[in-house]
Protein backbone atom coordinates (compact mmCIF):
# COMPACT_ATOMS: atom_id res chain seq x y z
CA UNK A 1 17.69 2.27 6.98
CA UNK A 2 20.86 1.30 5.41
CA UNK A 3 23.95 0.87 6.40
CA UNK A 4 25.40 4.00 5.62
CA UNK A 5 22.44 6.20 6.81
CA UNK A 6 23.08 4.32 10.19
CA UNK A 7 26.69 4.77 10.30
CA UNK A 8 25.49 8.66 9.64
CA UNK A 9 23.64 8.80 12.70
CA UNK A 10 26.20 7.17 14.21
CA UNK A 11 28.95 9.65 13.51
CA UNK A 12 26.39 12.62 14.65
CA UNK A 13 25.50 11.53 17.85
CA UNK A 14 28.78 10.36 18.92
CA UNK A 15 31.74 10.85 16.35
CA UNK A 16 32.82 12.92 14.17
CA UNK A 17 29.45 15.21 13.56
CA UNK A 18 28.13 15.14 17.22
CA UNK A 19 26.81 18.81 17.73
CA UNK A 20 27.13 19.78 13.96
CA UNK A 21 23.52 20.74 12.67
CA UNK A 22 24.44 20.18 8.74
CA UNK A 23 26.77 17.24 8.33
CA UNK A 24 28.10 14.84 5.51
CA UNK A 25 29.02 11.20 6.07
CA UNK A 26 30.95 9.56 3.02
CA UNK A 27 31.78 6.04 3.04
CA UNK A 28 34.75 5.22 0.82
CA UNK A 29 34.85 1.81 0.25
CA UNK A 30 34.44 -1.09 -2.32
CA UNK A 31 31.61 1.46 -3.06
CA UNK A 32 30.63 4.90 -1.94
CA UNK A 33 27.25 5.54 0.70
CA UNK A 34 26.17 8.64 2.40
CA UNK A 35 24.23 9.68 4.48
CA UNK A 36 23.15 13.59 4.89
CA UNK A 37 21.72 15.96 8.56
CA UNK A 38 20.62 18.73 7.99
CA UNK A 39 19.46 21.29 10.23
CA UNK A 40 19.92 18.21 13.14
CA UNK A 41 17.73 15.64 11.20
CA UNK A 42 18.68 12.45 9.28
CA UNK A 43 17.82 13.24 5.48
CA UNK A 44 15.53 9.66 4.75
CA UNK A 45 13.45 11.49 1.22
CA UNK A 46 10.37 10.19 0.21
CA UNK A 47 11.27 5.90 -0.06
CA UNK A 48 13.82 6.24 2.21
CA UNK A 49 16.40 6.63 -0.24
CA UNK A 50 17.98 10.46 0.13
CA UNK A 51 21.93 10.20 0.71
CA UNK A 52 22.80 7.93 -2.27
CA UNK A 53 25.60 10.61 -2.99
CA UNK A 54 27.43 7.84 -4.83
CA UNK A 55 25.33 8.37 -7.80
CA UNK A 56 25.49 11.80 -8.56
CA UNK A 57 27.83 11.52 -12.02
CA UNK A 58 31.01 13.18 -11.72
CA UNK A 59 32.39 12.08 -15.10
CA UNK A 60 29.28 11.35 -17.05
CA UNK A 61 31.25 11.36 -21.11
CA UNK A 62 35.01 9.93 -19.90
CA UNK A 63 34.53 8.02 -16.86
CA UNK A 64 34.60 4.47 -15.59
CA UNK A 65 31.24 2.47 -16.17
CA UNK A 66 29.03 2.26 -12.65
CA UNK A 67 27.33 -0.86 -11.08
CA UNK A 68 24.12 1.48 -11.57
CA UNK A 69 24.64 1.50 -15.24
CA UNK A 70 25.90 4.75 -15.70
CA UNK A 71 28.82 5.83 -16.69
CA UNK A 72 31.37 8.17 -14.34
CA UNK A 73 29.40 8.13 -11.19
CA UNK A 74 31.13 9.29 -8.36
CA UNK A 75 31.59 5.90 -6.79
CA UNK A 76 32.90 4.43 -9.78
CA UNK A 77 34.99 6.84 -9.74
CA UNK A 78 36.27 7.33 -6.12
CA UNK A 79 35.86 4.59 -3.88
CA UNK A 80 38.87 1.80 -3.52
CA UNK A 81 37.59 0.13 -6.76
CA UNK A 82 37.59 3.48 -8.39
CA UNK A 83 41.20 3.57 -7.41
CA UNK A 84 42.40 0.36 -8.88
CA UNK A 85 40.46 1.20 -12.04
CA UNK A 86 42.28 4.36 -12.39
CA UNK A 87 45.56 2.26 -12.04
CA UNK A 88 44.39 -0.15 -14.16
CA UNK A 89 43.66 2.31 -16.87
CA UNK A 90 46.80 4.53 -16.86
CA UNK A 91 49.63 1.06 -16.29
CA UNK A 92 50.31 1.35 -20.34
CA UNK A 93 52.05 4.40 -18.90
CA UNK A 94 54.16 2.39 -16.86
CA UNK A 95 55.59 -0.56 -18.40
CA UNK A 96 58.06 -1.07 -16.29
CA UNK A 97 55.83 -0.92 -13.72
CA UNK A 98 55.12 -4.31 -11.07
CA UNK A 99 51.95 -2.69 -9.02
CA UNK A 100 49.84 -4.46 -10.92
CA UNK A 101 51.43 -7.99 -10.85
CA UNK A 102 49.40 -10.74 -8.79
CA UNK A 103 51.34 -12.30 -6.63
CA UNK A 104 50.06 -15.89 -6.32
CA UNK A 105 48.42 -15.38 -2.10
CA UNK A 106 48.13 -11.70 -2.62
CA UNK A 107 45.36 -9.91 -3.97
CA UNK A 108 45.61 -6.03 -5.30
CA UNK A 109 43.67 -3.54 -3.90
CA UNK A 110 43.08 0.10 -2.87
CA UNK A 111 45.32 -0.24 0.15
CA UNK A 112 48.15 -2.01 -1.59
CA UNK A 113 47.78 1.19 -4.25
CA UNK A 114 47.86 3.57 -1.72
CA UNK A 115 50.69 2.41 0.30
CA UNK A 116 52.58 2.18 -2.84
CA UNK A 117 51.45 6.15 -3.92
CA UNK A 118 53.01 6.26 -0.55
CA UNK A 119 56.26 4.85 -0.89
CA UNK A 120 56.55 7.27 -4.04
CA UNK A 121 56.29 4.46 -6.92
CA UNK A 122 55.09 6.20 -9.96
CA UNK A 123 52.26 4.41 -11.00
CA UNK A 124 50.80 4.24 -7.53
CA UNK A 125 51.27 7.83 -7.01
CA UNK A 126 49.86 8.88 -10.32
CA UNK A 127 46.94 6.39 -9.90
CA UNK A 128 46.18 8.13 -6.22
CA UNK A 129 46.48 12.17 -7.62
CA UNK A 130 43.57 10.89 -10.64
CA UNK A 131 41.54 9.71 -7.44
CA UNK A 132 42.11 12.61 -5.20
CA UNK A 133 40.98 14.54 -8.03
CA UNK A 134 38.05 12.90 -8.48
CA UNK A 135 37.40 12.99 -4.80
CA UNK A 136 37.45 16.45 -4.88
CA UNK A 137 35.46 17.26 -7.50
CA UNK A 138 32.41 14.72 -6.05
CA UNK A 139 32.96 16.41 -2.97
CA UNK A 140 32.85 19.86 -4.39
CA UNK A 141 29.23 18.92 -5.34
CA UNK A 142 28.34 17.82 -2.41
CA UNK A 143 29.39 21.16 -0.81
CA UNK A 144 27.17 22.73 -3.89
CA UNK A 145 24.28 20.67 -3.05
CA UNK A 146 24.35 20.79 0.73
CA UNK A 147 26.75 23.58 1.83
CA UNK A 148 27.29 21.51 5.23
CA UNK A 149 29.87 22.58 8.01
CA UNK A 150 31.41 19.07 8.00
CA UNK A 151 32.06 16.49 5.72
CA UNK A 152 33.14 13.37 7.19
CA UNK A 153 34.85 10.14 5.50
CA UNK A 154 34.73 6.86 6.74
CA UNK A 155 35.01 3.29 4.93
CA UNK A 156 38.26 1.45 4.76
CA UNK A 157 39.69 4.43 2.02
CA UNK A 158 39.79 7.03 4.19
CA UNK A 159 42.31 4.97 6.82
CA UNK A 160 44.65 7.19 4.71
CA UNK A 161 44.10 9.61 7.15
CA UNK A 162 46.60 12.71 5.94
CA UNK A 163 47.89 11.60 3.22
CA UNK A 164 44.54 11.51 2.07
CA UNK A 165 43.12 14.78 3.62
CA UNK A 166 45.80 17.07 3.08
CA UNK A 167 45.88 17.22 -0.84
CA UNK A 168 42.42 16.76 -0.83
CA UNK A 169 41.08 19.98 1.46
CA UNK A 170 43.15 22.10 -1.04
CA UNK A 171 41.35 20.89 -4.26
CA UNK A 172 37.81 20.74 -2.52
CA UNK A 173 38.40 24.67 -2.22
CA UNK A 174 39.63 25.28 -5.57
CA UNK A 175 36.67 23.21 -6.93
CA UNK A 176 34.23 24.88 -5.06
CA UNK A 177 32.12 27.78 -5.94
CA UNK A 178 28.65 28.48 -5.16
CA UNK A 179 29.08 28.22 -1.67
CA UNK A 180 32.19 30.21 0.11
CA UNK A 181 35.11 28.25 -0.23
CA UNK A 182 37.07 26.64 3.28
CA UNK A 183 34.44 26.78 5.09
CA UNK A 184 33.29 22.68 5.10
CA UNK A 185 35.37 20.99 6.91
CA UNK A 186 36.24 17.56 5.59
CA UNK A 187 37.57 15.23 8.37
CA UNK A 188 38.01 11.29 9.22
CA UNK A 189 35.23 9.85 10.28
CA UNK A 190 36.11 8.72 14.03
CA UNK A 191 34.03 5.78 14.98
CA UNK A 192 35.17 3.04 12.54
CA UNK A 193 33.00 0.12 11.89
CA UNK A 194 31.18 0.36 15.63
CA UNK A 195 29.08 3.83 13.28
CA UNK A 196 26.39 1.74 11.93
CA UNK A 197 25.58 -0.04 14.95
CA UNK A 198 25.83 2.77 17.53
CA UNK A 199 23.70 4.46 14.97
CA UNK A 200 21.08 1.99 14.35
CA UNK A 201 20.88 1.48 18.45
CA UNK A 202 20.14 5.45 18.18
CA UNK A 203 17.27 5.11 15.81
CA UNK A 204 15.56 2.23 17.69
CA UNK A 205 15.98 4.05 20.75
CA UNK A 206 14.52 7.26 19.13
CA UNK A 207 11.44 5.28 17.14
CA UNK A 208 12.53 4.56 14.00
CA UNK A 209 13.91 6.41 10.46
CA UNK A 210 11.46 9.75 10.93
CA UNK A 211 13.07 11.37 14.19
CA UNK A 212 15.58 13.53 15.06
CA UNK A 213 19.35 12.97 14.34
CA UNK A 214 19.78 14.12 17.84
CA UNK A 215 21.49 11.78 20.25
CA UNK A 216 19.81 10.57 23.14
């Protein structure tokens, strides 16, 4: 198992999913992993490889080029390096803009975007709305796909917390449509970095990838 389908487990038994049957965990970070339960059982597919929700394409013809090779997947699009690309690509709208200026012991990334979206700098803020929009259209398909009762994010991203969530639930809804709309709810993840190990402890301690997502 990988990382993220432990931190899955992890988040079911004891976090943010315990006692949810069909559950979502998204890790937003310098990538996007996943990890899916359904009907109380760790999704593992036929190599072990089910959950890879980063690589469904979200933007297939306009997006931002993926380590996988293709183009517009959702993690290129929407994990913290999908948020500096989208303020790399829009700063010829901001000249006057300094977010991206390296300062010589400082390095940019997503949080140093976000806090500046924060702080209401234009750039930052426009560069955050084109990834909360692509957020919620990735997670619309996952809703599609899976219809669970909870998504959960995790990864260093989602330390957002509101600011995040509450532009994001909104746009989920309005994206979704196959399934009936505000019923997922999409949460923080709760356990932090401790997800993958309590959840890999749960899988030894259960006999391995093919068991029940079940907490001992």
């Amino acid at each position: 198992a990988n990382d993220a389908r432990c931190a899955t487990l992890g988040e079911h038994s004891y976090g943010s999913g315990r006692g949810i049957a069909n559950f979502v965990l998204l890790t937003l970070g310098t990538g996007i992993g996943g990890g899916i339960v359904a009907e109380g059982t760790l999704v593992i597919g036929l190599a072990a490889g089910a959950g890879e929700i980063g690589h469904h394409q979200i933007r297939a013809t306009d997006g931002f080029y993926c380590n996988c090779g293709k183009i517009g997947c959702f993690e290129a699009q929407a994990s913290g390096t999908g948020l500096l690309r989208h303020a790399i690509a829009i700063a010829p709208s901001f000249p006057s803009s300094t977010l991206l200026t390296v300062k010589p012991d400082k390095k940019l990334g997503s949080k140093a975007i976000r806090k500046a979206a924060a702080a209401g700098d234009p750039h930052g803020l426009a560069a955050w709305n084109n990834f909360i929009d692509d957020l919620a259209r990735g997670l619309a398909n996952v809703v599609a796909f899976l219809n669970p009762e909870v998504i959960a994010l995790g990864g260093g991203v989602s330390s957002a917390g509101d600011f995040m969530l509450q532009p994001l639930r909104p746009k989920v809804d309005a994206l979704t449509t196959m399934s009936p709309r505000g019923l997922t709810k999409i949460v923080a993840a709760t356990l932090g970095n401790d997800a993958g190990a309590i959840g890999a402890a749960v899988m030894a301690h259960r006999g391995g990838l093919t068991t029940s997502a079940t907490a001992p």
